[in-house]
Protein backbone atom coordinates (compact mmCIF):
# COMPACT_ATOMS: atom_id res chain seq x y z
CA UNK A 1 -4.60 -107.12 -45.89
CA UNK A 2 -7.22 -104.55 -46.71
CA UNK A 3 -9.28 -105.15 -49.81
CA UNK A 4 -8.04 -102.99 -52.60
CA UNK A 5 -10.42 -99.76 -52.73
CA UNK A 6 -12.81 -98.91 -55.72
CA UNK A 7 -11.97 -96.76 -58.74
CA UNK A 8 -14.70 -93.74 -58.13
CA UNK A 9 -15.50 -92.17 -61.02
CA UNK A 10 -18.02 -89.79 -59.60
CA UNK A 11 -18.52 -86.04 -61.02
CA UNK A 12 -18.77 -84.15 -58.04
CA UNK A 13 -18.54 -84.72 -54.85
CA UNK A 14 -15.42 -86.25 -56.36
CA UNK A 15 -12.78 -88.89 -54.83
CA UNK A 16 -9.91 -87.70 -52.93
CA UNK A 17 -6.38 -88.97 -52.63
CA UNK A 18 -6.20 -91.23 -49.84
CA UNK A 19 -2.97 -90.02 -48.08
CA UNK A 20 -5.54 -86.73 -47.44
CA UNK A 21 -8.45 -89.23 -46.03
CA UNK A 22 -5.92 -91.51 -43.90
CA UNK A 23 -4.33 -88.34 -42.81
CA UNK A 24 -7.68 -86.48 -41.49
CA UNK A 25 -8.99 -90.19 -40.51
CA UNK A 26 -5.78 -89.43 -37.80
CA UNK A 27 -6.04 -86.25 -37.03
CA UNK A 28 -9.77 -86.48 -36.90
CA UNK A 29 -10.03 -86.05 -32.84
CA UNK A 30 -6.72 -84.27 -32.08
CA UNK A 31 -5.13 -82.17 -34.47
CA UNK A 32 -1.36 -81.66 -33.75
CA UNK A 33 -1.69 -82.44 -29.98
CA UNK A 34 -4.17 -79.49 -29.99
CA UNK A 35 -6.78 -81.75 -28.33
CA UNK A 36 -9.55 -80.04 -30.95
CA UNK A 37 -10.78 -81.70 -34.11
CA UNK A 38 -10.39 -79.46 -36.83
CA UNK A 39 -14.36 -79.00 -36.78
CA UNK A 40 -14.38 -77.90 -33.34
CA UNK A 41 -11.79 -75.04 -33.35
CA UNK A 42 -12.62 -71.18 -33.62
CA UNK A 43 -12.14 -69.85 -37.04
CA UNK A 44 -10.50 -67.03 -35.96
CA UNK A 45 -8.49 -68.76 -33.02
CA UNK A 46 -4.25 -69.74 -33.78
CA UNK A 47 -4.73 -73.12 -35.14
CA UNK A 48 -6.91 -72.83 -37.71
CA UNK A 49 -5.67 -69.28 -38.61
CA UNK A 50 -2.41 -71.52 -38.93
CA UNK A 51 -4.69 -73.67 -40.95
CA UNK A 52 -6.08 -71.40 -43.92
CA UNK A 53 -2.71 -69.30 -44.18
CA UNK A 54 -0.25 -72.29 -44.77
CA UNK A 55 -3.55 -73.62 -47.35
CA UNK A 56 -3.60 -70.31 -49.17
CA UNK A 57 -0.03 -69.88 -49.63
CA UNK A 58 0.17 -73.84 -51.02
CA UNK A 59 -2.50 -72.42 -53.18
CA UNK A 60 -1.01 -69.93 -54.43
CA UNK A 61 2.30 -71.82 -55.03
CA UNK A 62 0.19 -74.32 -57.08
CA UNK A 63 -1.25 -72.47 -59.22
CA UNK A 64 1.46 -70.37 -59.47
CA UNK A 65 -1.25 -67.31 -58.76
CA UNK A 66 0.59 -64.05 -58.87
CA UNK A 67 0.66 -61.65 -56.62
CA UNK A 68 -1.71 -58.95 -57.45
CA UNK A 69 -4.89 -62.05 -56.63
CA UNK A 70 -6.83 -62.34 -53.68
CA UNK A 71 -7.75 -65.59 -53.13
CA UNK A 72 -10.83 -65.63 -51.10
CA UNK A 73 -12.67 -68.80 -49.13
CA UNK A 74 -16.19 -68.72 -49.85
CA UNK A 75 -19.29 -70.65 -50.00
CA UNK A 76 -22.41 -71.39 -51.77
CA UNK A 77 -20.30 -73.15 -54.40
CA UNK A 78 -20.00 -72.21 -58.52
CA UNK A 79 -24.12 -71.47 -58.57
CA UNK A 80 -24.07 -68.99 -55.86
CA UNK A 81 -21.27 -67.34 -58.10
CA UNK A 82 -23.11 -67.05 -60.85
CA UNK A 83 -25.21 -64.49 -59.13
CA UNK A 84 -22.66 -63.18 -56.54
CA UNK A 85 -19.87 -62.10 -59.83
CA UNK A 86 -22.37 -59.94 -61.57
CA UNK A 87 -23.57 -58.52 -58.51
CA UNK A 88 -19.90 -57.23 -57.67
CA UNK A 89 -18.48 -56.25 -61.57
CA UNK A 90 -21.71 -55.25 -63.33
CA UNK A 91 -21.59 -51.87 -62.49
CA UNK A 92 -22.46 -50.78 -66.55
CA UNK A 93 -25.11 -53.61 -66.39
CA UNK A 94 -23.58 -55.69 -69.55
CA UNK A 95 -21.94 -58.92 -69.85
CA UNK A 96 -21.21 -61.31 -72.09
CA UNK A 97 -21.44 -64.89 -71.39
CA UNK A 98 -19.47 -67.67 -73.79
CA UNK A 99 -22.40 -70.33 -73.34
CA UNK A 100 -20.71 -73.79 -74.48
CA UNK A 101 -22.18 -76.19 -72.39
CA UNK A 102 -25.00 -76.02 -69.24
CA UNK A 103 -23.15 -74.62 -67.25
CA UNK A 104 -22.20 -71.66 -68.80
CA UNK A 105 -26.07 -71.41 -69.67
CA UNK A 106 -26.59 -71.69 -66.12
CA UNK A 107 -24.47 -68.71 -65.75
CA UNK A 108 -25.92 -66.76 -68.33
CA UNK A 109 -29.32 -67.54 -67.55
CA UNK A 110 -28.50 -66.13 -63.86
CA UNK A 111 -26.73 -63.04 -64.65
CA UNK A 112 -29.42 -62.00 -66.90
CA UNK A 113 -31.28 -61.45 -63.54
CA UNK A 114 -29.02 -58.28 -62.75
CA UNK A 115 -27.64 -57.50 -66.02
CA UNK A 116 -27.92 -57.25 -69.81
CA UNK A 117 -26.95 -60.54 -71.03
CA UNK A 118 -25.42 -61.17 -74.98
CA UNK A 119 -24.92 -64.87 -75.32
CA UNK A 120 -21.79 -64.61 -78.02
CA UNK A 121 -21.81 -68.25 -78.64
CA UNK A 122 -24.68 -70.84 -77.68
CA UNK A 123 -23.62 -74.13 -79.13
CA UNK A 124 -26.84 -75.52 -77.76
CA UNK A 125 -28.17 -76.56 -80.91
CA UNK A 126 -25.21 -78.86 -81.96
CA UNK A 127 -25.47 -80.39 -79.01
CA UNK A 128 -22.44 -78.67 -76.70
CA UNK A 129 -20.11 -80.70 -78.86
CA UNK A 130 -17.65 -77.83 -79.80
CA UNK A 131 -16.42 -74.38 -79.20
CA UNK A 132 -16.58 -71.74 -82.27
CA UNK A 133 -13.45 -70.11 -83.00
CA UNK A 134 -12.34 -66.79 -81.02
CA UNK A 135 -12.46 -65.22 -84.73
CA UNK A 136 -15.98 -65.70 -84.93
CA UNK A 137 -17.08 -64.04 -81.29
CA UNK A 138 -18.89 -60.62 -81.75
CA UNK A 139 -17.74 -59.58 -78.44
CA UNK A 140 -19.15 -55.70 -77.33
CA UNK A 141 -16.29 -53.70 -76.11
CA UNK A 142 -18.37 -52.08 -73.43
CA UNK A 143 -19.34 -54.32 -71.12
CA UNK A 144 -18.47 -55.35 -67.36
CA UNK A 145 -16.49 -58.62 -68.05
CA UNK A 146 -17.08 -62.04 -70.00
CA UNK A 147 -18.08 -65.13 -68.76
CA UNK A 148 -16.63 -68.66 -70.13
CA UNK A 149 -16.79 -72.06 -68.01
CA UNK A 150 -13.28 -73.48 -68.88
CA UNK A 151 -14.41 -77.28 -68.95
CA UNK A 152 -17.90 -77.73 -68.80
CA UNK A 153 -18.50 -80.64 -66.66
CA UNK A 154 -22.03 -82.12 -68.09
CA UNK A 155 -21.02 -82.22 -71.48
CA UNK A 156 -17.08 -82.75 -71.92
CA UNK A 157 -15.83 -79.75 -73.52
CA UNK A 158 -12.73 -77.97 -72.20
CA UNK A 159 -10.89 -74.79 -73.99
CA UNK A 160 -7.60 -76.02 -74.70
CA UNK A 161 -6.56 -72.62 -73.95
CA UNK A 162 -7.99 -69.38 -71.93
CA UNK A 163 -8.79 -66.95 -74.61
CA UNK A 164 -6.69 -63.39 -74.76
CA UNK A 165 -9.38 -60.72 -74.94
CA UNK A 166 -7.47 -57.75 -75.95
CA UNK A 167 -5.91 -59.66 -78.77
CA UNK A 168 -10.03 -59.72 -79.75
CA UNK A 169 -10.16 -55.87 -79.12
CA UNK A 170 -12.08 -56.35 -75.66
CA UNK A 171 -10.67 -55.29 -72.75
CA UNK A 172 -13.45 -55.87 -70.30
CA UNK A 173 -12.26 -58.71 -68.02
CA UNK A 174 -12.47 -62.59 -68.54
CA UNK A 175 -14.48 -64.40 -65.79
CA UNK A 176 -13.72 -68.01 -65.28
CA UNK A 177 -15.52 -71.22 -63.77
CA UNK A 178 -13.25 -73.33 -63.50
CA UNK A 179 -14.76 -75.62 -61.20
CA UNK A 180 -14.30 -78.86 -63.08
CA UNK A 181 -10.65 -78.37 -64.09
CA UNK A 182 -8.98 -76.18 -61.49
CA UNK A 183 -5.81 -77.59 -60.23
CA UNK A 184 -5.78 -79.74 -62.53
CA UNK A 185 -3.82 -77.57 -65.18
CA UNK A 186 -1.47 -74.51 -65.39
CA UNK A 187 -4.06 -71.19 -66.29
CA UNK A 188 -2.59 -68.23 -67.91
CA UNK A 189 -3.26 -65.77 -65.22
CA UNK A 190 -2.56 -62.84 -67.03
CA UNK A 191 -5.29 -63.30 -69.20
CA UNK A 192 -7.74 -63.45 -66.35
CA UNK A 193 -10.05 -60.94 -64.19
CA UNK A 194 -11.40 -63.32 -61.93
CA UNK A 195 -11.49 -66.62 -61.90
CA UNK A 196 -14.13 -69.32 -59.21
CA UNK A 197 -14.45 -72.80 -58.66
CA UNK A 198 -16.54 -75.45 -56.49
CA UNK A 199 -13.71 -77.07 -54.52
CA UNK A 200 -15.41 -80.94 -54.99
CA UNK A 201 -13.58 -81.65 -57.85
CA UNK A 202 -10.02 -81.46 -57.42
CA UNK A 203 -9.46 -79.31 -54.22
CA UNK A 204 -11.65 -81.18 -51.33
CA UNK A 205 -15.74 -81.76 -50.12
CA UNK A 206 -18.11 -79.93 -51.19
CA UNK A 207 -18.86 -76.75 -49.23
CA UNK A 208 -15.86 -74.67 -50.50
CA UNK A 209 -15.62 -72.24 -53.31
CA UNK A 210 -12.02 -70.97 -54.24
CA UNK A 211 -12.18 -66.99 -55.76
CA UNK A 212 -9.43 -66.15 -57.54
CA UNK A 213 -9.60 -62.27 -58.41
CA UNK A 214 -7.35 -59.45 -59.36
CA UNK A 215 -7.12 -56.95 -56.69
CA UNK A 216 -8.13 -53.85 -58.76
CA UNK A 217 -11.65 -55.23 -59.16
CA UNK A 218 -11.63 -55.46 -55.75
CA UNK A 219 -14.57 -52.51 -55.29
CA UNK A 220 -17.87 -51.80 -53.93
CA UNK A 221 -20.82 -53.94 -55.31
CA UNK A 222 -24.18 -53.59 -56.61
CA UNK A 223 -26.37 -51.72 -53.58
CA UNK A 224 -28.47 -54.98 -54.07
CA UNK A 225 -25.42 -57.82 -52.83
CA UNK A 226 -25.37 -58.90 -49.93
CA UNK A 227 -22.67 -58.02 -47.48
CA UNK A 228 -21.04 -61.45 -47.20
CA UNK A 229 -21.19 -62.12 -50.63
CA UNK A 230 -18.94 -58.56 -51.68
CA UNK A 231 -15.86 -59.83 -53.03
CA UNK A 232 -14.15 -56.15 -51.44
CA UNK A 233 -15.29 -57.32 -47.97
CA UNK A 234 -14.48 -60.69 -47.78
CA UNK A 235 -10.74 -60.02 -49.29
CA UNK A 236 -10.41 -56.87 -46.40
CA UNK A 237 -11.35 -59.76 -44.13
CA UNK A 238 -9.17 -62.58 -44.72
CA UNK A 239 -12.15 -64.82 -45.62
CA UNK A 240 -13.35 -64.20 -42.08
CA UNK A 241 -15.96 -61.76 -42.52
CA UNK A 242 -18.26 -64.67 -41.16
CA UNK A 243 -17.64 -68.13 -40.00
CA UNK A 244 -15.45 -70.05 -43.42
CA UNK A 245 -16.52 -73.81 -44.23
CA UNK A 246 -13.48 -74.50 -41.53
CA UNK A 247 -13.22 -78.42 -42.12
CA UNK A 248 -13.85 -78.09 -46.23
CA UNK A 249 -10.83 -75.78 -45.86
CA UNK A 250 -8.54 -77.78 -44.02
CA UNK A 251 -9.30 -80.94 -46.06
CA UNK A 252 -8.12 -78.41 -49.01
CA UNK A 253 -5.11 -77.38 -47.50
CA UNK A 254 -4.34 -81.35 -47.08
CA UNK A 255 -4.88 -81.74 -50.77
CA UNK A 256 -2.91 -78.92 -51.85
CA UNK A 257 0.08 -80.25 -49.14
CA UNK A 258 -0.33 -83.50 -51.74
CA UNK A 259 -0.83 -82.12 -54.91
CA UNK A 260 2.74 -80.21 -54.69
CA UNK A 261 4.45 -83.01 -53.71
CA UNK A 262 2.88 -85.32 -56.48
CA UNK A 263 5.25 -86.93 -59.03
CA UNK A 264 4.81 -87.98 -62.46
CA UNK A 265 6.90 -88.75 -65.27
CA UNK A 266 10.09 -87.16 -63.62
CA UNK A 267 7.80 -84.03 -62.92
CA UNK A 268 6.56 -82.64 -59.11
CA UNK A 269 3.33 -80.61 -58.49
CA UNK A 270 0.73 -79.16 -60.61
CA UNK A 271 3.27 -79.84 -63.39
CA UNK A 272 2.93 -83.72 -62.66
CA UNK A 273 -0.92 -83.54 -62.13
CA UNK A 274 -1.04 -81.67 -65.78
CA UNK A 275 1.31 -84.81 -67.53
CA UNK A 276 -0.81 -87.53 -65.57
CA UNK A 277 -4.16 -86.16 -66.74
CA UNK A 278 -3.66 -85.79 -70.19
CA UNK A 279 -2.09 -89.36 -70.49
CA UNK A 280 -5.31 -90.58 -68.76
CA UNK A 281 -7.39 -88.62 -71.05
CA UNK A 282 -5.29 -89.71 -73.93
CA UNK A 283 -5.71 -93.48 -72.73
CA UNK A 284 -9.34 -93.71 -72.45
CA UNK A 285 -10.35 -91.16 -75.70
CA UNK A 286 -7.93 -93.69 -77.75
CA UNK A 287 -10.11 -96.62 -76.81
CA UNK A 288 -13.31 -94.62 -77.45
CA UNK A 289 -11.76 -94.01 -81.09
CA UNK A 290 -11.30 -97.43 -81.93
CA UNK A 291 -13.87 -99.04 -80.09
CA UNK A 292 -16.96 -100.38 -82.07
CA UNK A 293 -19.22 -100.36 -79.43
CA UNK A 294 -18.52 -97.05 -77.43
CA UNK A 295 -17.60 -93.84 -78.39
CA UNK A 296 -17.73 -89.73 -77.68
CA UNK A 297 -19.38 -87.46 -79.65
CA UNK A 298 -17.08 -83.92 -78.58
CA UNK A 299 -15.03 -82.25 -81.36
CA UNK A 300 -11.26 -83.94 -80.59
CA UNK A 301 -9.70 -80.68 -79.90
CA UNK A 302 -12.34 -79.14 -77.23
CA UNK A 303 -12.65 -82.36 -75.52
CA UNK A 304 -12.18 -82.54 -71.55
CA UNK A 305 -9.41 -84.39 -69.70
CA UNK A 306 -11.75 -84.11 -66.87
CA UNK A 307 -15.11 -85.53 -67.85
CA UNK A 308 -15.34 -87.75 -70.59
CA UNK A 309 -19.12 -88.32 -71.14
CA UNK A 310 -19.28 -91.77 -74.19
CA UNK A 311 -22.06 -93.44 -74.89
CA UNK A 312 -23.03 -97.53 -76.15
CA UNK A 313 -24.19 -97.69 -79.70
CA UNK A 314 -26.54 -99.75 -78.62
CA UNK A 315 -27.95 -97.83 -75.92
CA UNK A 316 -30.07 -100.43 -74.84
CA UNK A 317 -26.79 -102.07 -73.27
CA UNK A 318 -26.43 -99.04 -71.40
CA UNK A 319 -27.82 -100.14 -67.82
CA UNK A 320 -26.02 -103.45 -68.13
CA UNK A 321 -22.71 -101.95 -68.35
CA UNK A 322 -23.02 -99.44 -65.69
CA UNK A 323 -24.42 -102.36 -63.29
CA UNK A 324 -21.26 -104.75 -64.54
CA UNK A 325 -18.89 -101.80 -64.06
CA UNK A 326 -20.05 -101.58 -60.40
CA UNK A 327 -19.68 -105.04 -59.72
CA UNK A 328 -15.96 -104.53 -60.91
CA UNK A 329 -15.33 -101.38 -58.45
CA UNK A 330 -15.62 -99.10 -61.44
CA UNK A 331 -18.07 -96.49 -59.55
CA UNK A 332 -20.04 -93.65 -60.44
CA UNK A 333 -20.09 -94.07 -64.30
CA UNK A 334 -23.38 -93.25 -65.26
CA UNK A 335 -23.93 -89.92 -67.18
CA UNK A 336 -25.71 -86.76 -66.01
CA UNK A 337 -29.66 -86.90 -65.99
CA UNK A 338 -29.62 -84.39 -69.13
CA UNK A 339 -27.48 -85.90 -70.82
CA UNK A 340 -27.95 -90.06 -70.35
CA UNK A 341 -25.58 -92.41 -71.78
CA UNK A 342 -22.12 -92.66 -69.40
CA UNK A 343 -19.71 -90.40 -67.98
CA UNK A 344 -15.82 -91.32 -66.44
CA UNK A 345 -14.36 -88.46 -64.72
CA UNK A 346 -10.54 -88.50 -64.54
CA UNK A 347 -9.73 -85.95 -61.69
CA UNK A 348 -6.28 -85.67 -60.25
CA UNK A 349 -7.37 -88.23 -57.40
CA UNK A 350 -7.79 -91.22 -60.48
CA UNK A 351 -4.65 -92.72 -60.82
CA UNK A 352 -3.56 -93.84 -64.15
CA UNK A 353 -4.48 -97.36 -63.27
CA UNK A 354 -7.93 -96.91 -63.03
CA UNK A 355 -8.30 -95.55 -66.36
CA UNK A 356 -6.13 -98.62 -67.31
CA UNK A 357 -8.82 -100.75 -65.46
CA UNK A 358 -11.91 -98.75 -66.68
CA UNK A 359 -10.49 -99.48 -70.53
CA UNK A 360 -9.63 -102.98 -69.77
CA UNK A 361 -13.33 -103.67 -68.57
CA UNK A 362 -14.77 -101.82 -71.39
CA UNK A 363 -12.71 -103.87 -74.09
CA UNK A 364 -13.81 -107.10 -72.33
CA UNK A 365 -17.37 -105.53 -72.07
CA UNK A 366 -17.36 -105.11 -75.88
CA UNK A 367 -16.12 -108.84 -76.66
CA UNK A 368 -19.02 -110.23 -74.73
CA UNK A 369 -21.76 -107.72 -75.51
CA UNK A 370 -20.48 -105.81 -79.22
C-alpha cells in the first residue's frame, strides 16, 4: 500500500487534487491515443484547441461567469497585471487602489508608474488586520476603475463581500485580484469590471493567469502596452495571439473537470468547494480562539478562508513547531518572510481532514510546549 501523502499547506505554488496529478501522471506521454504529450502539441493544432475550449467553457460554468466576459489565458501571473490593467483602462490617467494588505500595495505602488494613484484606504499602519467600512471610502468619481485584492494572501484578510460601487456613487469599474481566492467562492459578477488571478492557487501550476473582463472594456490600450499584453488583442485572438502556457492550461482544465464534479455536504461544484472551505476555515479559526498558545491577530469578520497566517505567543517556539509539523506531514506552514510567525493555507485541494490533522497536532503541540 502506498504511504498516505502529506498535508501541503504551501501558499503558492499550491497543492493540487490528486485525481488531476494521477490523471496527467497517465496521460503524461499519450494524451487520448493522440501519441503527443500535452507539452508537445501545437497550440493552435485540434487537440489542444479541443483542450482550452472544453477548459474555458468548465470555467465559465464554475464560476457561473456571464456571458458578456472574455475570459482570456495569459501569463506573467497577478504582478505582470498590475502593470498590464492600467496600461489597458487608464485612459483618464486616475485610479484608485483599496490598499488592505501587500498586495494591493504592490498594485498600487505599480500603477502609480502609468497613472495617478489615490490610495482610499492603507491599513498599513494597523498592521493589514482589517478593512474600513465602504462608508468611510472617499472614492473620486472620475477615475479609470478601482483596484481591491479580494483576499490578500500575505496577511489573511478577505472581503466578505465584493463592494457595489454605484451604491457608493462611483461608477468607474471595480478591478479584482483575486488570485488567492478564485474558485474558491461564488463572486458577484455584476459588480465587477474586470477581474485576474495567478492560477497556483486553486486553478493549477504556476505559469497561468485567468482574466476575467467585461467585453465593453475590451478597447485599445495605452500607446505604451505592449501588443501581447492588450487585453482587446488577446480576447480577438482566442488567447492565441502568441504561444499560451499550453500544459499550465490543460492541468487547469483538469482541475476545473474536478472542481464541478466535487461534492460536499449534499452540494456539487463551486457550491461544494464554497461549504467545504468555510467549515475548514471555521475549524481551524475556532481552535486559534481558544487556544492559549496560538492565535490570529485579523479582525473576525475580514478574515481569509484561504490563508490563515497565527502566530505562537511565545515566538521563540516558533521554529520548533514548524520543524515538528514537518515531521508529521503537515508541510509548508511557515509564514511569509514579511510577515514571520506561521501561515496554513486551506485551498480547495486541503481536504477537511487535514485541517482536522493540522488542529489535532497543534492541540497536542500546546500540551507539551504551552
Amino acid at each position: 500500500m502506498a504511504a498516505a501523502r502529506p498535508f501541503n499547506f504551501s501558499a503558492g505554488p499550491a497543492a493540487l487534487p490528486l485525481p488531476v496529478l494521477e490523471r496527467a501522471a497517465a496521460e503524461m506521454t499519450d494524451w487520448q491515443g493522440s501519441g503527443m504529450s500535452v507539452m508537445e502539441m501545437s497550440h493552435r493544432g485540434p487537440e489542444f484547441q479541443s483542450i482550452i475550449r472544453k477548459a474555458e467553457g468548465d470555467l465559465r460554468q464554475l464560476q457561473g461567469l456571464p456571458e458578456d466576459f472574455a475570459i482570456l489565458f495569459m501569463q506573467g501571473g497577478a504582478l505582470a497585471e498590475n502593470a498590464i490593467v492600467p496600461l489597458n483602462l487608464a485612459h483618464k490617467g486616475r485610479v484608485d487602489v483599496l490598499v488592505t494588505g501587500s498586495w494591493s500595495a504592490k498594485s498600487a505602488n505599480e500603477a502609480a508608474r502609468y497613472a495617478d494613484v489615490q490610495r482610499v484606504v492603507d491599513t498599513k499602519p494597523g498592521g493589514y488586520l482589517d478593512i474600513p467600512p465602504a462608508s468611510t471610502w472617499a472614492l473620486r468619481t472620475d477615475v479609470d476603475y478601482v483596484h481591491l485584492c479580494s483576499n490578500e494572501t500575505i496577511d489573511g484578510v478577505e472581503f466578505a463581500e465584493l463592494p457595489d460601487l454605484q451604491a457608493l456613487g462611483c461608477q468607474a469599474p471595480l478591478v479584482v485580484d483575486c488570485s488567492s481566492n478564485q474558485l474558491s467562492r461564488p463572486f458577484d459578477w455584476s459588480r465587477v469590471g474586470l477581474a485576474f488571478g495567478g492560477a497556483q492557487k486553486n486553478i493549477g501550476p504556476a505559469g497561468l493567469t485567468l482574466v476575467y473582463v467585461r467585453r465593453e472594456l475590451l478597447r485599445s490600450p495605452l500607446p505604451a502596452c505592449p501588443t501581447a499584453f492588450s487585453f482587446e488583442t488577446v480576447a480577438r485572438e482566442g488567447s492565441m495571439f502568441n504561444t499560451p502556457p499550453t500544459y499550465a492550461i490543460y492541468l487547469a482544465g483538469l482541475v476545473f473537470e474536478w472542481a464541478l464534479g466535487f461534492e460536499y455536504a449534499g452540494l456539487r461544484g463551486l457550491a461544494a468547494l464554497e461549504a467545504q472551505n468555510r467549515d475548514k476555515a471555521a475549524r481551524l479559526y475556532g481552535f486559534l480562539d481558544r487556544s492559549a498558545l496560538f492565535f490570529n491577530p485579523v479582525r473576525p469578520d475580514v478574515r481569509s478562508r484561504m490563508n490563515v497566517p497565527f502566530f505562537l505567543r511565545e515566538s521563540g517556539l516558533t521554529d520548533t513547531f514548524l520543524a515538528q509539523a514537518g515531521a508529521a506531514g503537515l508541510l509548508q506552514l511557515k509564514g511569509h518572510k514579511s510577515k514571520g510567525g506561521c501561515r496554513a493555507s486551506l485551498y480547495n485541494a486541503m481536504p477537511l481532514a487535514g485541517v482536522q490533522a493540522l488542529v489535532d497536532f497543534m492541540q497536542d503541540f500546546e500540551r507539551r510546549h504551552g
